[in-house]
N, C-alpha and C. Protein backbone atom coordinates (compact mmCIF):
# COMPACT_ATOMS: atom_id res chain seq x y z
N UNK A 1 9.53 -155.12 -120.08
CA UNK A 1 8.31 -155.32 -119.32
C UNK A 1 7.71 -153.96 -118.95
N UNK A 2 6.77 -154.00 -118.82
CA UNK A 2 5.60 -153.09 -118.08
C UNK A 2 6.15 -152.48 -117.00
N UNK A 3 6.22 -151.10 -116.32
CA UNK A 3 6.66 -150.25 -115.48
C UNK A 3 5.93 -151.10 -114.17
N UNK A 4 4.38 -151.16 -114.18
CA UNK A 4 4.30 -151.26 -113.11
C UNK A 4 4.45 -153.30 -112.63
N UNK A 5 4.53 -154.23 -113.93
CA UNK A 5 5.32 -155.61 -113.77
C UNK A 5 6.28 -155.29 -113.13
N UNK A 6 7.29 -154.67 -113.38
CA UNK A 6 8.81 -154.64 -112.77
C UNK A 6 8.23 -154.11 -111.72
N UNK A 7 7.58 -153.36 -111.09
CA UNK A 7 7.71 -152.89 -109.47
C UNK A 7 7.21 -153.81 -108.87
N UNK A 8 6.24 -154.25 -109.23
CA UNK A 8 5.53 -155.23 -108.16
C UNK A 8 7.03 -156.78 -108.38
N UNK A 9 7.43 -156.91 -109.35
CA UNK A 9 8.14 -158.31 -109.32
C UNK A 9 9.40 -158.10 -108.45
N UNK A 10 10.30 -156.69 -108.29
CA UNK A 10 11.03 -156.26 -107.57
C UNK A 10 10.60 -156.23 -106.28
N UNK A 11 9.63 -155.96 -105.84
CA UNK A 11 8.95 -155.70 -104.45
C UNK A 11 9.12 -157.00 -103.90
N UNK A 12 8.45 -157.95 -104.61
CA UNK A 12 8.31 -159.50 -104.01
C UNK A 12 9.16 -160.22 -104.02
N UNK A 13 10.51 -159.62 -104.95
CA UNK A 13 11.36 -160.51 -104.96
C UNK A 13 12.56 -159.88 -103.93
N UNK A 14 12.53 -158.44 -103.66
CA UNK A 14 12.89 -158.17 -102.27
C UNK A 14 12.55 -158.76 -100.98
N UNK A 15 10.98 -159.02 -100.99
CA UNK A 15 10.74 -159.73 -99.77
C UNK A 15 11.27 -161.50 -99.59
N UNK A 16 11.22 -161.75 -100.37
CA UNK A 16 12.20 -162.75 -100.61
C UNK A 16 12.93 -163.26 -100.18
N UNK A 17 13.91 -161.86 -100.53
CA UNK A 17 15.22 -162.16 -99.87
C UNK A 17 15.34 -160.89 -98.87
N UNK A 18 14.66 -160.95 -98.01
CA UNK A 18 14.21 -160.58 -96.65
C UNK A 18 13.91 -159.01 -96.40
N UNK A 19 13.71 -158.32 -97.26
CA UNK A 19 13.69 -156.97 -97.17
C UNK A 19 12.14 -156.10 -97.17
N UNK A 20 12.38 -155.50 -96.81
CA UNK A 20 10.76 -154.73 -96.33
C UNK A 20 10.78 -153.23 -97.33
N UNK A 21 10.00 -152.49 -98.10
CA UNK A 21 10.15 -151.34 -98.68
C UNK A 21 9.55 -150.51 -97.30
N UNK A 22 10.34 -149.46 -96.73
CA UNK A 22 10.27 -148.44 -95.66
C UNK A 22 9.97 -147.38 -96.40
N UNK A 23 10.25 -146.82 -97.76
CA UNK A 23 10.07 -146.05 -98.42
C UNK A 23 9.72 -146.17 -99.90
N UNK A 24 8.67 -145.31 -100.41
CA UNK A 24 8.49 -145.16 -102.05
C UNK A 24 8.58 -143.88 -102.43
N UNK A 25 9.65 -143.23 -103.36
CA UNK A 25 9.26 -141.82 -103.57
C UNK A 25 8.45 -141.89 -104.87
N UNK A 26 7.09 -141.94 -105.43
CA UNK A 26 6.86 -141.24 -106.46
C UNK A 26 7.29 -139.98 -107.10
N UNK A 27 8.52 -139.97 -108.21
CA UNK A 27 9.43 -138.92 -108.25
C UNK A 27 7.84 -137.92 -109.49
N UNK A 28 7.72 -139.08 -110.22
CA UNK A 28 6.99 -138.17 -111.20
C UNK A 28 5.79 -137.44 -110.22
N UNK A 29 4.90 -138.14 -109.46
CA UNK A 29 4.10 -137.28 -108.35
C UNK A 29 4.51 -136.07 -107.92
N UNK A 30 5.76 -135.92 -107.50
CA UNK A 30 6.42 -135.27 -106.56
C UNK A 30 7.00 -133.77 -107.66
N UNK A 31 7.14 -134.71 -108.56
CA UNK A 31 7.36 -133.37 -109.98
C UNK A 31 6.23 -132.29 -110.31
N UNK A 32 4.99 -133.28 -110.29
CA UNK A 32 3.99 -132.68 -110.80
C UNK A 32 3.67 -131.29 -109.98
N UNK A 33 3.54 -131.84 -108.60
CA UNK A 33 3.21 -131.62 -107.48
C UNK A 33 3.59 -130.23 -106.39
N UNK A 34 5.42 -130.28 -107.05
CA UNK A 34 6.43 -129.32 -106.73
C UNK A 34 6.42 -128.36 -107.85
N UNK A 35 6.36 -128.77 -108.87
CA UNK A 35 7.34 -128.09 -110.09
C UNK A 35 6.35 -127.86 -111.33
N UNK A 36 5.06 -128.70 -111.15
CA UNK A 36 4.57 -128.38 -112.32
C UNK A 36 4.66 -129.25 -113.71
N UNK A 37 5.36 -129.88 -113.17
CA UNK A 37 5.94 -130.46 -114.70
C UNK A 37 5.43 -131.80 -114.96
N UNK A 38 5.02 -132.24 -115.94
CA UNK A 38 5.14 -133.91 -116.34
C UNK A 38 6.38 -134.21 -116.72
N UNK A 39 6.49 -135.73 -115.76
CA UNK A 39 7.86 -136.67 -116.15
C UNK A 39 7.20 -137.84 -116.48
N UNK A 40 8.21 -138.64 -116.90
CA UNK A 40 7.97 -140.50 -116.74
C UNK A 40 7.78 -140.85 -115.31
N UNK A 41 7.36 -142.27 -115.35
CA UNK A 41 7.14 -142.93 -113.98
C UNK A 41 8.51 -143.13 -113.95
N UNK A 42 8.90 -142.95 -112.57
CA UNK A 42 10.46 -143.48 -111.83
C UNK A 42 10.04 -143.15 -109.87
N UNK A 43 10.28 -144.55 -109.90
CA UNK A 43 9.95 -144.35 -108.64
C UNK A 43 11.14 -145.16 -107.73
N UNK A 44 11.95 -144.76 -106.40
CA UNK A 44 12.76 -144.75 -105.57
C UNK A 44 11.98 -145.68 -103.97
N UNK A 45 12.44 -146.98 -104.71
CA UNK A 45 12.33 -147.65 -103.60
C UNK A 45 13.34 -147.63 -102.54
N UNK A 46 13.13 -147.63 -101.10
CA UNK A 46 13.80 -147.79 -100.22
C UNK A 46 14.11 -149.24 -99.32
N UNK A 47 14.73 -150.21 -99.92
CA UNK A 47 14.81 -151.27 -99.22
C UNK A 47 15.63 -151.68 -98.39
N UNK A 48 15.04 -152.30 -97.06
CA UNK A 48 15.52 -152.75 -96.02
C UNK A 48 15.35 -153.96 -95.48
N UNK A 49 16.65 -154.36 -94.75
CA UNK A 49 16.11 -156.08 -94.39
C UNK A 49 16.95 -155.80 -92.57
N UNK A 50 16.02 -155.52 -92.37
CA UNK A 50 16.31 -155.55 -90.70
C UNK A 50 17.63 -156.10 -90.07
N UNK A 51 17.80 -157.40 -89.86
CA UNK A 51 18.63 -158.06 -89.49
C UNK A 51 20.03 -157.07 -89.56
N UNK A 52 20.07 -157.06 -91.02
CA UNK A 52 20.90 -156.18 -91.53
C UNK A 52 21.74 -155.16 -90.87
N UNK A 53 20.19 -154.39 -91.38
CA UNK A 53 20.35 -152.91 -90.88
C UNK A 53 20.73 -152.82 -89.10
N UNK A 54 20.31 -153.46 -88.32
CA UNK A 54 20.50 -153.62 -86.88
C UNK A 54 22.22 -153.76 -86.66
N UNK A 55 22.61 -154.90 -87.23
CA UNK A 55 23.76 -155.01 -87.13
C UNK A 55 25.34 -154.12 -87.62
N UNK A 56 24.30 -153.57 -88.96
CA UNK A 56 25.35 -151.90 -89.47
C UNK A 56 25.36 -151.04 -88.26
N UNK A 57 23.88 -150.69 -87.54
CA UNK A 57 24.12 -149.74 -87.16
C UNK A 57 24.46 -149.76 -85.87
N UNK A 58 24.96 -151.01 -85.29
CA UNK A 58 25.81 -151.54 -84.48
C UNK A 58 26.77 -151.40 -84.65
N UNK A 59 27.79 -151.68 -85.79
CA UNK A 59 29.17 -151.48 -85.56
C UNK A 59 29.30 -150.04 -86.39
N UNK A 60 28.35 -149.24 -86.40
CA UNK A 60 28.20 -148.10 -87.58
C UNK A 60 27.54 -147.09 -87.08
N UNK A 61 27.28 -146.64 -86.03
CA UNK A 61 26.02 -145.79 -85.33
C UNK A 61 25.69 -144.90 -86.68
N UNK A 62 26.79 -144.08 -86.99
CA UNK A 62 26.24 -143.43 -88.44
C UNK A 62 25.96 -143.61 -89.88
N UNK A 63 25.88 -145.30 -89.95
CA UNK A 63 25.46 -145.80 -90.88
C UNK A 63 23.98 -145.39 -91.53
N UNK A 64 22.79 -145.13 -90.50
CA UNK A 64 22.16 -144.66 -91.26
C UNK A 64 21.82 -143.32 -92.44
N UNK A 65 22.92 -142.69 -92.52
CA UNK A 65 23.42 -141.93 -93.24
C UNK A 65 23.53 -142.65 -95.12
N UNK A 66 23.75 -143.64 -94.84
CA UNK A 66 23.23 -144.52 -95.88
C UNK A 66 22.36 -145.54 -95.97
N UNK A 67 21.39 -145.87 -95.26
CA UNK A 67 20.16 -146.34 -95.21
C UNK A 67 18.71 -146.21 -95.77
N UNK A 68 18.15 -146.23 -96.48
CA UNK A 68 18.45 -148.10 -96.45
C UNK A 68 18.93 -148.17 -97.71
N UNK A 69 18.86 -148.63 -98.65
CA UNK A 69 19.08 -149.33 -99.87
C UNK A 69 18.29 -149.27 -100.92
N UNK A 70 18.83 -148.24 -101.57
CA UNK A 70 17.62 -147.72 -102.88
C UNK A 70 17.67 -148.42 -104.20
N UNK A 71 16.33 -148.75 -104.37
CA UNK A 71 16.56 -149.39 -105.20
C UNK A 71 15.30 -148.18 -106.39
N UNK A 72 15.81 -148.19 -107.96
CA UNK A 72 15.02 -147.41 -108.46
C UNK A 72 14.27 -148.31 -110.03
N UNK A 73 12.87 -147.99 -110.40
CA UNK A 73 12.53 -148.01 -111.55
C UNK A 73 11.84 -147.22 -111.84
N UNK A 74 12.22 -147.14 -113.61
CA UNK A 74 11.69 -146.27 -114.11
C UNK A 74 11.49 -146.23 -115.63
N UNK A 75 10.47 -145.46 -116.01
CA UNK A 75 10.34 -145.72 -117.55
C UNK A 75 11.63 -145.19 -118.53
N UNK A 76 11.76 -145.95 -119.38
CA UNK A 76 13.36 -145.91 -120.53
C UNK A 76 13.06 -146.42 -121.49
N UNK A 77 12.93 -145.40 -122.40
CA UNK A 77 12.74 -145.53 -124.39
C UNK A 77 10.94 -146.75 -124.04
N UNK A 78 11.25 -147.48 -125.00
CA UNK A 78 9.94 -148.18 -124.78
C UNK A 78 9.98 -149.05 -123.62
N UNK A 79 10.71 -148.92 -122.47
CA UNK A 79 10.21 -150.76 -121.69
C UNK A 79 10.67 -149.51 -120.11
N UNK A 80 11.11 -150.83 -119.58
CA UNK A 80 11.65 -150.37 -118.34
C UNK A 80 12.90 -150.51 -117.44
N UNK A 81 13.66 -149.40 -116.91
CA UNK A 81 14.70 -149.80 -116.30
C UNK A 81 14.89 -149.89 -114.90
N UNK A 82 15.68 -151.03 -114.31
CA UNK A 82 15.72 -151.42 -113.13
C UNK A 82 17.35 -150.82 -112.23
N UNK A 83 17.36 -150.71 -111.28
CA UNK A 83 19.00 -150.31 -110.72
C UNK A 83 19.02 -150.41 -109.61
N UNK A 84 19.92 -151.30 -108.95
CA UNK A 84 19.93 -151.46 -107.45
C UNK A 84 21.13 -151.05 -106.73
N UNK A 85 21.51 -150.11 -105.72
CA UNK A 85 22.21 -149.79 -105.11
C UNK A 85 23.43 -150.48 -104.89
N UNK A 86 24.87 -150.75 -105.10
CA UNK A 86 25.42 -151.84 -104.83
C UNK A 86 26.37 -151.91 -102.97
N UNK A 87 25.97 -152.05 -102.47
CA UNK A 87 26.96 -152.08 -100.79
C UNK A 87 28.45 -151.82 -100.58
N UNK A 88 28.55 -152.63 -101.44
CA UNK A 88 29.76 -152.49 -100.90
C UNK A 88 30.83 -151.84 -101.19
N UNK A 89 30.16 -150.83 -102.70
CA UNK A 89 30.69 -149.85 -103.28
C UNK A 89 30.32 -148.26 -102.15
N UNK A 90 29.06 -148.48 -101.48
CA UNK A 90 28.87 -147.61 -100.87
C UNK A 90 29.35 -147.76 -99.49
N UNK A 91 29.64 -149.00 -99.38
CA UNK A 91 30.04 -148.77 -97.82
C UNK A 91 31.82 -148.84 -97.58
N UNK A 92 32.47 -148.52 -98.65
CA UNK A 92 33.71 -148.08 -99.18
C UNK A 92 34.49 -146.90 -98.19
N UNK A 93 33.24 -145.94 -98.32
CA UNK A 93 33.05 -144.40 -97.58
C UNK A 93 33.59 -144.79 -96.23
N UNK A 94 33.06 -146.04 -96.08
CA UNK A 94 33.26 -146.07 -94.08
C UNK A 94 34.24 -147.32 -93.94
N UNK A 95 35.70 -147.14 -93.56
CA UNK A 95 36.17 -147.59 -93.08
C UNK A 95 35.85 -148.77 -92.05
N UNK A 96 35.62 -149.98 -92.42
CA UNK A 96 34.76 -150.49 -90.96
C UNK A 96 34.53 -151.82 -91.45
N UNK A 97 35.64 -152.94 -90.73
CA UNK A 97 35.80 -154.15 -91.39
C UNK A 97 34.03 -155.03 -91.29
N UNK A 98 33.40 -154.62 -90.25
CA UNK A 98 32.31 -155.60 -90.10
C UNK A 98 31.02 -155.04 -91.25
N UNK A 99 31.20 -153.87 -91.15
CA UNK A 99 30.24 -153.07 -92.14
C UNK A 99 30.80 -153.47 -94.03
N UNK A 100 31.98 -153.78 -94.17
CA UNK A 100 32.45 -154.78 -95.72
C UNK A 100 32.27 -155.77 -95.64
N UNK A 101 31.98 -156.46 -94.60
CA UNK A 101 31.72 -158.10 -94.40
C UNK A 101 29.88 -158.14 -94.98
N UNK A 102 29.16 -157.05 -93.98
CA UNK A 102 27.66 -157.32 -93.91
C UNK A 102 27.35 -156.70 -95.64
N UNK A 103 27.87 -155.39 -96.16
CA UNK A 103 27.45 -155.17 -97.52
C UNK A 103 27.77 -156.51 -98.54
N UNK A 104 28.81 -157.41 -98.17
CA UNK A 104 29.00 -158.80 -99.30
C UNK A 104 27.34 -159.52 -99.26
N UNK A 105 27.24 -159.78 -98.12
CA UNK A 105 26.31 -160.02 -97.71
C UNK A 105 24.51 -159.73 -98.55
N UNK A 106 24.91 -158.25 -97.89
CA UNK A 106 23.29 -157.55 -98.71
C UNK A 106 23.77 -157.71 -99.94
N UNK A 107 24.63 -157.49 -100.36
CA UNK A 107 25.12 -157.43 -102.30
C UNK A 107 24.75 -158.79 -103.01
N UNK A 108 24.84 -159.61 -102.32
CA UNK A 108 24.66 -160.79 -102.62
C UNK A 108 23.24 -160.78 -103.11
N UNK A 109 22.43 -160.81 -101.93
CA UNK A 109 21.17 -160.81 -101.70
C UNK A 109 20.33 -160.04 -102.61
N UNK A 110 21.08 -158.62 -103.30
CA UNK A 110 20.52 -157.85 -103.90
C UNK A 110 20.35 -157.98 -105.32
N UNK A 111 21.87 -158.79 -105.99
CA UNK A 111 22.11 -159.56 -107.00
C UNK A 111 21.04 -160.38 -107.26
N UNK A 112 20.51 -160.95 -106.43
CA UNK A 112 19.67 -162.28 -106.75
C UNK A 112 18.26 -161.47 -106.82
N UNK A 113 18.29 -160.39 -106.30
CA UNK A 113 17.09 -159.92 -106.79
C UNK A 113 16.62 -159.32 -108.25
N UNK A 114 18.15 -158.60 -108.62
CA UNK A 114 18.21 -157.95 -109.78
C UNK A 114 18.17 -159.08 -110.78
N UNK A 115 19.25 -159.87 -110.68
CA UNK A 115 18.88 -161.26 -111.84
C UNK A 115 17.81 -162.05 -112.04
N UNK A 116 16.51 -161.94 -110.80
CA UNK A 116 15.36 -162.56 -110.96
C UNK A 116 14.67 -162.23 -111.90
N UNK A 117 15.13 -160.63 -112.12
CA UNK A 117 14.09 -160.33 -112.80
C UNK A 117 14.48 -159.33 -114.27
N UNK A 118 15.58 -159.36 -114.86
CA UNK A 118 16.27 -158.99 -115.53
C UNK A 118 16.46 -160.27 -116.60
């Protein structure tokens, strides 16, 4: 699919399943911009679903240290590639039974986003 199909179908299908984008990095912008250079489109979504996040950083004060949940696309050979952060591989780092409970959780949630549209 189309670079900018996959962002918008990722976006909506984040909200979905309850998440808000807090952040977009336009990396190729940011290339041009810094460095001079032309890249491909790849752009670094930041997704968050409140509920969530409230409750990490409840039993986690320094959880936002990994916040929020990046999700990235970007252009690859002819089409486009999608990649979503996985939780509970990242929240590995932190010792912290309620914080492996809530990443099953977002992982879940995040799965169903990636397979919507894959």
């Amino acid at each position: 699919m189309p670079f900018e199909t996959v962002k918008d179908l990722v976006v909506k299908a984040l909200e979905k399943e309850g998440f808000g984008i807090l952040t977009e990095i336009d990396v190729r912008e940011k290339f041009k911009e810094k460095l001079g250079i032309d890249f491909k489109k790849y752009v670094i979504l930041g997704a968050c679903n409140p509920p969530y996040a409230h409750k990490a950083i409840l039993a986690e004060e320094d959880i936002g240290l990994l916040l929020p949940c990046n999700v990235i696309v970007y252009e690859k050979d002819q089409g486009t590639a999608l990649a979503i952060i996985r939780p509970k591989v990242a929240m590995q780092m932190v010792k912290n039974e309620i914080l492996g409970n809530l990443a099953e959780d977002v992982e879940a949630k995040l799965e169903k986003v990636f397979s919507s549209i894959v």
